[in-house]
Protein backbone atom coordinates (compact mmCIF):
# COMPACT_ATOMS: atom_id res chain seq x y z
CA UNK A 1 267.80 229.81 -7.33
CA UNK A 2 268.87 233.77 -6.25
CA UNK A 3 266.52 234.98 -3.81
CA UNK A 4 265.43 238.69 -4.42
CA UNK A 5 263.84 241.43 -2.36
CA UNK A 6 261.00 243.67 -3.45
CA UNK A 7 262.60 245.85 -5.18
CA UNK A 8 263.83 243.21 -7.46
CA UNK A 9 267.32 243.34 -6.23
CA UNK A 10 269.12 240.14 -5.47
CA UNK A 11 269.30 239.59 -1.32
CA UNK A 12 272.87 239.25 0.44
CA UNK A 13 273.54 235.67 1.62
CA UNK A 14 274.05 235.14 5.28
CA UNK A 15 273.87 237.35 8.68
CA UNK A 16 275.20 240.94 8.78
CA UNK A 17 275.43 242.43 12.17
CA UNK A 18 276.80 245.53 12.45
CA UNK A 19 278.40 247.44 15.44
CA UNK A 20 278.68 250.65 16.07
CA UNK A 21 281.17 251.84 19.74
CA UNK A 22 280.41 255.12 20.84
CA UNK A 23 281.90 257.51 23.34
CA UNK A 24 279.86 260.82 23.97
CA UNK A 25 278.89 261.63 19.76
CA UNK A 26 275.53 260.16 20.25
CA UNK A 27 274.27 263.18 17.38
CA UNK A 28 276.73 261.44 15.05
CA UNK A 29 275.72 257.67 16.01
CA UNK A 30 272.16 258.51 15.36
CA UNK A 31 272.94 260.02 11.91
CA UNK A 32 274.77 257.07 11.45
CA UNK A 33 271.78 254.70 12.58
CA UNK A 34 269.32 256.88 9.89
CA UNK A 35 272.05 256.10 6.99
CA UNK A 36 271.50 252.40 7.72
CA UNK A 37 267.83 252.90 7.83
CA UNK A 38 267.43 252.03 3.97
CA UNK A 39 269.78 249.09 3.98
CA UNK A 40 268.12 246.59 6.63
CA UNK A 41 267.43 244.24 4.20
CA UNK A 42 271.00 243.78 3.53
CA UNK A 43 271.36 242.64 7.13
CA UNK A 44 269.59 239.19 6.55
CA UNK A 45 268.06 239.54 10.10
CA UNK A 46 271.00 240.24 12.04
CA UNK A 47 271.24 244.03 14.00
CA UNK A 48 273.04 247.03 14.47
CA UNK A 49 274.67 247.25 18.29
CA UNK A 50 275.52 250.76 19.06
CA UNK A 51 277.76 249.57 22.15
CA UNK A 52 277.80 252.89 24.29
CA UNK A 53 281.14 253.29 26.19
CA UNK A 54 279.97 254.22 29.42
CA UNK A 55 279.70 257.71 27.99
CA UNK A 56 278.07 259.51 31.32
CA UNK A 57 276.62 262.22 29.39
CA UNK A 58 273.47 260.32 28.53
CA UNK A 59 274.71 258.72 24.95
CA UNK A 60 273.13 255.31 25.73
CA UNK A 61 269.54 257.18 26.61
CA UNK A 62 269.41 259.53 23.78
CA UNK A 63 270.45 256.82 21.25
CA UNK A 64 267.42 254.58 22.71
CA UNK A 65 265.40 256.98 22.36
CA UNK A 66 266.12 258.13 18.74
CA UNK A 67 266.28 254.55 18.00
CA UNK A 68 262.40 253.78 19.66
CA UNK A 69 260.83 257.23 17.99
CA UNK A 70 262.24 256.60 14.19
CA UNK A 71 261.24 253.27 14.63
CA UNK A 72 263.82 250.91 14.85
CA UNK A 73 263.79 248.56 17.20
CA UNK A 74 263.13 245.73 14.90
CA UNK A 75 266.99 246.05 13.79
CA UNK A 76 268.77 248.19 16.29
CA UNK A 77 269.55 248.75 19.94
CA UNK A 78 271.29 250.41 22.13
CA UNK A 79 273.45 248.72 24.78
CA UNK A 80 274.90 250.61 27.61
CA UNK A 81 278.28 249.16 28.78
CA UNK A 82 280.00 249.43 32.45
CA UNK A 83 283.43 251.45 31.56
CA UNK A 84 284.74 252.68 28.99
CA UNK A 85 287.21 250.25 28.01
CA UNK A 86 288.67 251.92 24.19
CA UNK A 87 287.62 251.19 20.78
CA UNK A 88 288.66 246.82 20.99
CA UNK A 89 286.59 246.74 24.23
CA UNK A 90 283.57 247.82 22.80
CA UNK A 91 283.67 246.33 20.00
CA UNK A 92 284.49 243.10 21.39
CA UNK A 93 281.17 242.90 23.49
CA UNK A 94 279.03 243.40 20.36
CA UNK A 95 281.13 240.90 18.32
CA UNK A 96 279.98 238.03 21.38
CA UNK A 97 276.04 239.42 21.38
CA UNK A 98 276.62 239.03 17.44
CA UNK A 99 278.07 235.19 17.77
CA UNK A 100 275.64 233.91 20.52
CA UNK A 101 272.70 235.34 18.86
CA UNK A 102 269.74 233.01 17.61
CA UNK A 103 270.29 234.75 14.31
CA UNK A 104 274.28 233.93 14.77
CA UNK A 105 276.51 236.29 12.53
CA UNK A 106 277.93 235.28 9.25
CA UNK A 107 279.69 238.60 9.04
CA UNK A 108 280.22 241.20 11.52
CA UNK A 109 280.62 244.67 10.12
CA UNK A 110 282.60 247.24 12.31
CA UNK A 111 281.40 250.76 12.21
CA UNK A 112 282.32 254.23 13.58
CA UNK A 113 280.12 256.34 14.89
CA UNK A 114 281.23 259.29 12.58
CA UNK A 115 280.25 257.62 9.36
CA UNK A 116 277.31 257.91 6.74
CA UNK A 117 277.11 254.58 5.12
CA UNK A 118 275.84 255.44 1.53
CA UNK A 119 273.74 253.41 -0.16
CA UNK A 120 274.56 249.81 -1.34
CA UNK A 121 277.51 250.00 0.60
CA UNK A 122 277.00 247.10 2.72
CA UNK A 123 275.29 245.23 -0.13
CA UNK A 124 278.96 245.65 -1.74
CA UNK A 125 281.03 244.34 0.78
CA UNK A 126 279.17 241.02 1.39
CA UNK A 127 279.12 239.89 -2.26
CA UNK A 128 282.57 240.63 -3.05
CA UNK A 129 283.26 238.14 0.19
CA UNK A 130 281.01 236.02 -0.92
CA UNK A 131 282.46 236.19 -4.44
CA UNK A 132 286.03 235.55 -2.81
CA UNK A 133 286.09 232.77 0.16
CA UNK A 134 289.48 233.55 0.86
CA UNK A 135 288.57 237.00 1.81
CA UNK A 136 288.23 237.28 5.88
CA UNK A 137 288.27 240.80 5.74
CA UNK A 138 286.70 243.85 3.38
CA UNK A 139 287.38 247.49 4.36
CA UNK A 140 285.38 250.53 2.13
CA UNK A 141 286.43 253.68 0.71
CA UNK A 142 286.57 256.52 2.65
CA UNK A 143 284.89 259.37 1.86
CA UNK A 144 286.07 263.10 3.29
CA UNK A 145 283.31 265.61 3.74
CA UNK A 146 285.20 268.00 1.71
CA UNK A 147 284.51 265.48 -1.08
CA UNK A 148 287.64 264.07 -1.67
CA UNK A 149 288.59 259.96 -0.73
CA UNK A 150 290.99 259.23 1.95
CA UNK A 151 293.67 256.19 2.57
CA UNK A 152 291.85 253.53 3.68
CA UNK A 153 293.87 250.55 2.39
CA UNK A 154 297.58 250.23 3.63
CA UNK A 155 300.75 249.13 4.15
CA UNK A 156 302.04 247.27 7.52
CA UNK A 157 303.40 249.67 9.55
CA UNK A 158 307.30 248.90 10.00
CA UNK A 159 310.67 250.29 11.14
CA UNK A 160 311.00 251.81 7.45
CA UNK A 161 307.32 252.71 7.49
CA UNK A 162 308.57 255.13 10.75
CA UNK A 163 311.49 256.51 8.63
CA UNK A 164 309.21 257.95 6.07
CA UNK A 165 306.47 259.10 8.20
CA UNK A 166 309.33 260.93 10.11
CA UNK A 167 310.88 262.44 6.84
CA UNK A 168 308.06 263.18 4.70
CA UNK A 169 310.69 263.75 1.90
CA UNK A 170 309.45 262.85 -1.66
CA UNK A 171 312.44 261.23 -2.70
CA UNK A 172 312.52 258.93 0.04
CA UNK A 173 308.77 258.09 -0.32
CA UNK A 174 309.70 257.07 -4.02
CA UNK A 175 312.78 255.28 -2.41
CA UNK A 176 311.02 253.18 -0.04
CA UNK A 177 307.68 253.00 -1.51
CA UNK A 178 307.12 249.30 -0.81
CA UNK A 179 306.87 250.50 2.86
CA UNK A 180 305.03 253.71 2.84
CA UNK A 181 301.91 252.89 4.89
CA UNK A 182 299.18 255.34 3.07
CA UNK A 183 300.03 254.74 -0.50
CA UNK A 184 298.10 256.25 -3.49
CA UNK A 185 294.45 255.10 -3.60
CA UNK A 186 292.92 252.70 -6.62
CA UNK A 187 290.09 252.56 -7.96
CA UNK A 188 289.71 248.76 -8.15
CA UNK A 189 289.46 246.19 -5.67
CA UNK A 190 292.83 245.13 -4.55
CA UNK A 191 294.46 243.45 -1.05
CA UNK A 192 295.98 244.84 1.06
CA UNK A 193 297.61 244.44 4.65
CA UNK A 194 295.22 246.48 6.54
CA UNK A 195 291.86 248.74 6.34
CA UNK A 196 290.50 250.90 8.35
CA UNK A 197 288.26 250.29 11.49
CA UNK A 198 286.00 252.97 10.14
CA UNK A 199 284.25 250.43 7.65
CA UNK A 200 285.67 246.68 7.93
CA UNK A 201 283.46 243.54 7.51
CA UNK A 202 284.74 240.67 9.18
CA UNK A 203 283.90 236.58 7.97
CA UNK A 204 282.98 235.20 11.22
CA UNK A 205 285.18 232.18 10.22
CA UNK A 206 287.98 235.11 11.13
CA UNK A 207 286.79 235.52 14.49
CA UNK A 208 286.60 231.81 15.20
CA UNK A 209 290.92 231.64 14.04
CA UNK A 210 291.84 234.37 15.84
CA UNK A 211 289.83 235.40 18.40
CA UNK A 212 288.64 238.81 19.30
CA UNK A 213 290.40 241.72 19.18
CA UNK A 214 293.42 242.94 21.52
CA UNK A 215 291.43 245.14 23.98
CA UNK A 216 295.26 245.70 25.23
CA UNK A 217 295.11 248.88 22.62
CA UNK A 218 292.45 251.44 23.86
CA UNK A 219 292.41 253.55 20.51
CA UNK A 220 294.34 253.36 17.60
CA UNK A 221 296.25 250.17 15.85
CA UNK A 222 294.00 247.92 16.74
CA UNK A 223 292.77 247.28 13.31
CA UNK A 224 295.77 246.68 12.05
CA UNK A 225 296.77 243.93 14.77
CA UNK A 226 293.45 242.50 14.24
CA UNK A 227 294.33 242.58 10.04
CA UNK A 228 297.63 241.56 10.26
CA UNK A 229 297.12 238.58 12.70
CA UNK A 230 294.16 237.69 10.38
CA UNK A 231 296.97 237.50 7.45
CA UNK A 232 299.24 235.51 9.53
CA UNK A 233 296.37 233.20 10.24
CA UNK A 234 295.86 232.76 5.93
CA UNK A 235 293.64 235.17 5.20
CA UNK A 236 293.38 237.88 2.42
CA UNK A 237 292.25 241.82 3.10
CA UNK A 238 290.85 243.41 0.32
CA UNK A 239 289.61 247.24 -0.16
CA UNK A 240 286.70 247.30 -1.98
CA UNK A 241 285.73 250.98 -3.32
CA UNK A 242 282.48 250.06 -4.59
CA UNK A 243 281.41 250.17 -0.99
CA UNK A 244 281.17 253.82 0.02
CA UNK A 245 281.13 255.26 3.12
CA UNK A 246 281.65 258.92 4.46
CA UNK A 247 284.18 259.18 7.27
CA UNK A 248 284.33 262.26 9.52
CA UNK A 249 287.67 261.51 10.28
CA UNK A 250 288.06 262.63 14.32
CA UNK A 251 284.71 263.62 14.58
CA UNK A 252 285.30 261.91 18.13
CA UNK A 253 288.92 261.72 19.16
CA UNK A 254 290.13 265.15 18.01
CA UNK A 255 293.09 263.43 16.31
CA UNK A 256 292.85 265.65 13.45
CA UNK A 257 292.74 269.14 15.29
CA UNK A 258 295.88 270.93 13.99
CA UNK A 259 298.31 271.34 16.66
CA UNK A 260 296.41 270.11 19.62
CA UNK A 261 298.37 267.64 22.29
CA UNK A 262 297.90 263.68 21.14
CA UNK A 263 296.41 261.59 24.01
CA UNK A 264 298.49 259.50 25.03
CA UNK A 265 296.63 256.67 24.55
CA UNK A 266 297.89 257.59 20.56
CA UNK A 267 301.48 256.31 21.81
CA UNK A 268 300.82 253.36 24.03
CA UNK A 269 298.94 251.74 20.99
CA UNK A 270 302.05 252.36 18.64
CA UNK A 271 304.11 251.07 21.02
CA UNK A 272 302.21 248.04 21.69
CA UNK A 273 301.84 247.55 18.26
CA UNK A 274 305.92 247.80 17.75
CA UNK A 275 306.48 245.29 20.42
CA UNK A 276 303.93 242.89 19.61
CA UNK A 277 304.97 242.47 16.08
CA UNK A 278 308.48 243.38 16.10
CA UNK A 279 310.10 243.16 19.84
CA UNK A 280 312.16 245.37 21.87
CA UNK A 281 314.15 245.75 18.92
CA UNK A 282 311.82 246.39 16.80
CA UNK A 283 310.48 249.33 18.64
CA UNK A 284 314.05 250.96 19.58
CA UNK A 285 314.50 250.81 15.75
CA UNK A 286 311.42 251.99 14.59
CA UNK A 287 311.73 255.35 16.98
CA UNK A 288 315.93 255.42 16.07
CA UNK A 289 314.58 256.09 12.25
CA UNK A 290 311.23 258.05 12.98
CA UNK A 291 313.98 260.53 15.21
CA UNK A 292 315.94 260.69 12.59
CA UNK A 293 313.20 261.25 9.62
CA UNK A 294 311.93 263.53 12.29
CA UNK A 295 315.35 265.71 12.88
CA UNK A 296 315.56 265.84 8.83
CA UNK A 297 311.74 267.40 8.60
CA UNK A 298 312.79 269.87 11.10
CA UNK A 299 315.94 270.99 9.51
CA UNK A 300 314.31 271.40 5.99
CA UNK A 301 311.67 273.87 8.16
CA UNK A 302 313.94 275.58 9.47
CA UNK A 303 316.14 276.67 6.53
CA UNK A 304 312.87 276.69 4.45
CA UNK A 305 313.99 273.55 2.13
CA UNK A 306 310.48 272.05 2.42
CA UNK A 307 309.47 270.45 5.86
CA UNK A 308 305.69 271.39 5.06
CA UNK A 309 302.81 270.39 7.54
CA UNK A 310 305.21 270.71 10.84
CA UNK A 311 302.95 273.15 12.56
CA UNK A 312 300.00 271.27 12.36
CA UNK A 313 301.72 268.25 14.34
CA UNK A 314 300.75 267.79 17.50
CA UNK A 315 301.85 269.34 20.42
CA UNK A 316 304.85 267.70 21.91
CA UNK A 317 304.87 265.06 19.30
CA UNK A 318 308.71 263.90 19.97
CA UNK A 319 308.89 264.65 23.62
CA UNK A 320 305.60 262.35 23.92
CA UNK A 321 306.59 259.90 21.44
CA UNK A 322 310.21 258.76 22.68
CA UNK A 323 309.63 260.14 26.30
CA UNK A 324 306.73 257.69 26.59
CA UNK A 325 308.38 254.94 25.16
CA UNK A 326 311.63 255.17 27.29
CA UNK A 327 309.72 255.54 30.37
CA UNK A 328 307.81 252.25 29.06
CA UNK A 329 311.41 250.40 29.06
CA UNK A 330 312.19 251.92 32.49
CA UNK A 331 309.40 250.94 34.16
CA UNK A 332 309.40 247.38 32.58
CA UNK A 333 306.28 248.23 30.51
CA UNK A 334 307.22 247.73 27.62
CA UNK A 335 308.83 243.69 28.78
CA UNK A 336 305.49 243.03 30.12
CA UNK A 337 304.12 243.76 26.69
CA UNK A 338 307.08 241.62 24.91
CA UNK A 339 306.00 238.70 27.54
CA UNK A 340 302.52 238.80 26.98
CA UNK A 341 303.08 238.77 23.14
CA UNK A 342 304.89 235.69 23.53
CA UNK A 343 302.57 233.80 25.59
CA UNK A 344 300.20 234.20 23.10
C-alpha cells in the first residue's frame, strides 16, 4: 500500500539528506534553506547540512541563527567546519554525518548555496530513481534568473571537447557534435555523462562503489569525476527537468563576471581532471587543440569574421591556462597527479 501525506500526495520512499557547502553567501544559503522550507516532508526524516567552509565572516553564526528564529531545527543545521577545504571537502563531511546518521541516507542530495529549489523538485528526483534502479545519479534543470534554462546535462569533457570550446566555430560544433560538452537542452528525461553539482541526488548505493568525492579538486570538475567514475563503476546519470531548480550561476565564485581574472584554482581542477582521466598525454593534447581552437577564435576577432564573446573571457585566460599547466610538468605536479591516479 502507497503511503500519503496530508495533503493527499503520495510520500517519497527512503531518506533524503540534503547538503548545502557554503563559503561567505550565508544571505543566499538562508534563501536557499526558506525554499526547502515547504518540502520537508519529502526528506523522509533525513536533514539539510549547510556545511560552512570556515567562512570567517560569521556564515556559520548567521545561518544558525536564521535557521533557530524561522524555526527549523527539526530538519536543518548548521555545521561550522575547520578550513576551508573547496567544494569536495565540504561536501564530503556532510555526505559521512548523512551515512552514520540513525536516520542513515538513502539518497544524498547535493546543493549550492545559490539555488531556489522550486517546489516538487526534490519530490521529482527521488521517484524517477526510484522508478529507475539503475539510476545512481539525477541532476535538475537549471533555471537562470533572467528566466531562461541553462546546460545542466553534458558531455565528458575530452581532447575534442577542448578543440571546440577553443574554436567556438559553428561548423565545427556541427562537426564534432558527439563531443561538444553543453549540448542543446531537452525537455525529457534523458542520460547523460554528467550533471551539475548545483542540483545532483546521489543513491547512497553510489557512495558505497565509489567512495566520496576527490577533495584533490578544490572547485570545479569535481562533479564530473564524481559522474564519470560513477559510470565507470555501472551506473546511469540521468537529467530530469521535471525537477526545477533556480541557479544563480556564480553567485559565489565570480566565475561569470565578464572579464575578471579566473582563480586559479579554475585550472588546477581542469588539469587534474585531464590527467586523471586521460594522462600526461591526454592533457598535452587537450591544451595542443584548445591553443589551437583558441588561436582560430582570435584570428576571426581580429579580422571581424566572427570570434564573438572574446572580451568577456577572462583575464589572462591562455597565459593562465598553458602557463599553469607547463609549470605543473616542470615542477613534477602534474606526475604526482598521474601517480596518484594510478594508485587508485
Amino acid at each position: 500500500m502507497q503511503a500519503f501525506d496530508e495533503s493527499g500526495a503520495k510520500q517519497v520512499s527512503g531518506c533524503i539528506w540534503i547538503v548545502i557547502v557554503n563559503y561567505r553567501t550565508p544571505g543566499l544559503a538562508v534563501d536557499c534553506l526558506r525554499s526547502l522550507a515547504s518540502q520537508v516532508e519529502c526528506l523522509g526524516g533525513g536533514r539539510v547540512l549547510v556545511m560552512d567552509n570556515a567562512s570567517g565572516d560569521g556564515s556559520a553564526e548567521r545561518i544558525h541563527a536564521a535557521i533557530g528564529s524561522e524555526g527549523w531545527s527539526e530538519w536543518a543545521e548548521a555545521v561550522a567546519l575547520d578550513r576551508n577545504g573547496g567544494f569536495a571537502f565540504g561536501n564530503n563531511a556532510g555526505i559521512r554525518m548523512a551515512l552514520a546518521a540513525r536516520e542513515t541516507a538513502d539518497y544524498v542530495m547535493l546543493l549550492n548555496p545559490d539555488t531556489i529549489v522550486r517546489q516538487g523538485a526534490i519530490r521529482a528526483l527521488v521517484e524517477f530513481m526510484d522508478s529507475h534502479p539503475d539510476a545512481g545519479i539525477a541532476g535538475s534543470l537549471l533555471e537562470t534568473p533572467a528566466g531562461g534554462v541553462d546546460c545542466s546535462a553534458h558531455r565528458i569533457h575530452s581532447p575534442l571537447s577542448e578543440l571546440d570550446g577553443g574554436a567556438r566555430l559553428g561548423l565545427l560544433s556541427r562537426l564534432l557534435s558527439r563531443h561538444v560538452v553543453s549540448p542543446p537542452m531537452l525537455d525529457v528525461p534523458h542520460p547523460c555523462d554528467w550533471v551539475s553539482g548545483a542540483s545532483m541526488l546521489v543513491r547512497r548505493q553510489v557512495i558505497e562503489d565509489i567512495g566520496l568525492m576527490d577533495e584533490g579538486f578544490f572547485l570545479y570538475f569535481e562533479e564530473v569525476d564524481y559522474c564519470w567514475r560513477a559510470r565507470r563503476a555501472g551506473w546511469e546519470v540521468w537529467y530530469v527537468p521535471r525537477s526545477r531548480v533556480l541557479h544563480l550561476e556564480g553567485a559565489a565564485t565570480g566565475i561569470k563576471t565578464a572579464a575578471k581574472r579566473r582563480a586559479g584554482y579554475w585550472y588546477d581542477s581542469r588539469r587534474r581532471f585531464f590527467i586523471k582521466h586521460y594522462g600526461i598525454a591526454g592533457l598535452l593534447l587537450a591544451d595542443a587543440l584548445w591553443t589551437i581552437g583558441r588561436l582560430s577564435l582570435l584570428l576571426r576577432s581580429v579580422l571581424h569574421l566572427g570570434g564573438k564573446g572574446v572580451d568577456a573571457d577572462p583575464q589572462w585566460f591562455m597565459p593562465d591556462l598553458l602557463g599553469g599547466d607547463l609549470r605543473a610538468l616542470a615542477s613534477g605536479q602534474a606526475w604526482s597527479i598521474r601517480r596518484e591516479g594510478e594508485q587508485r
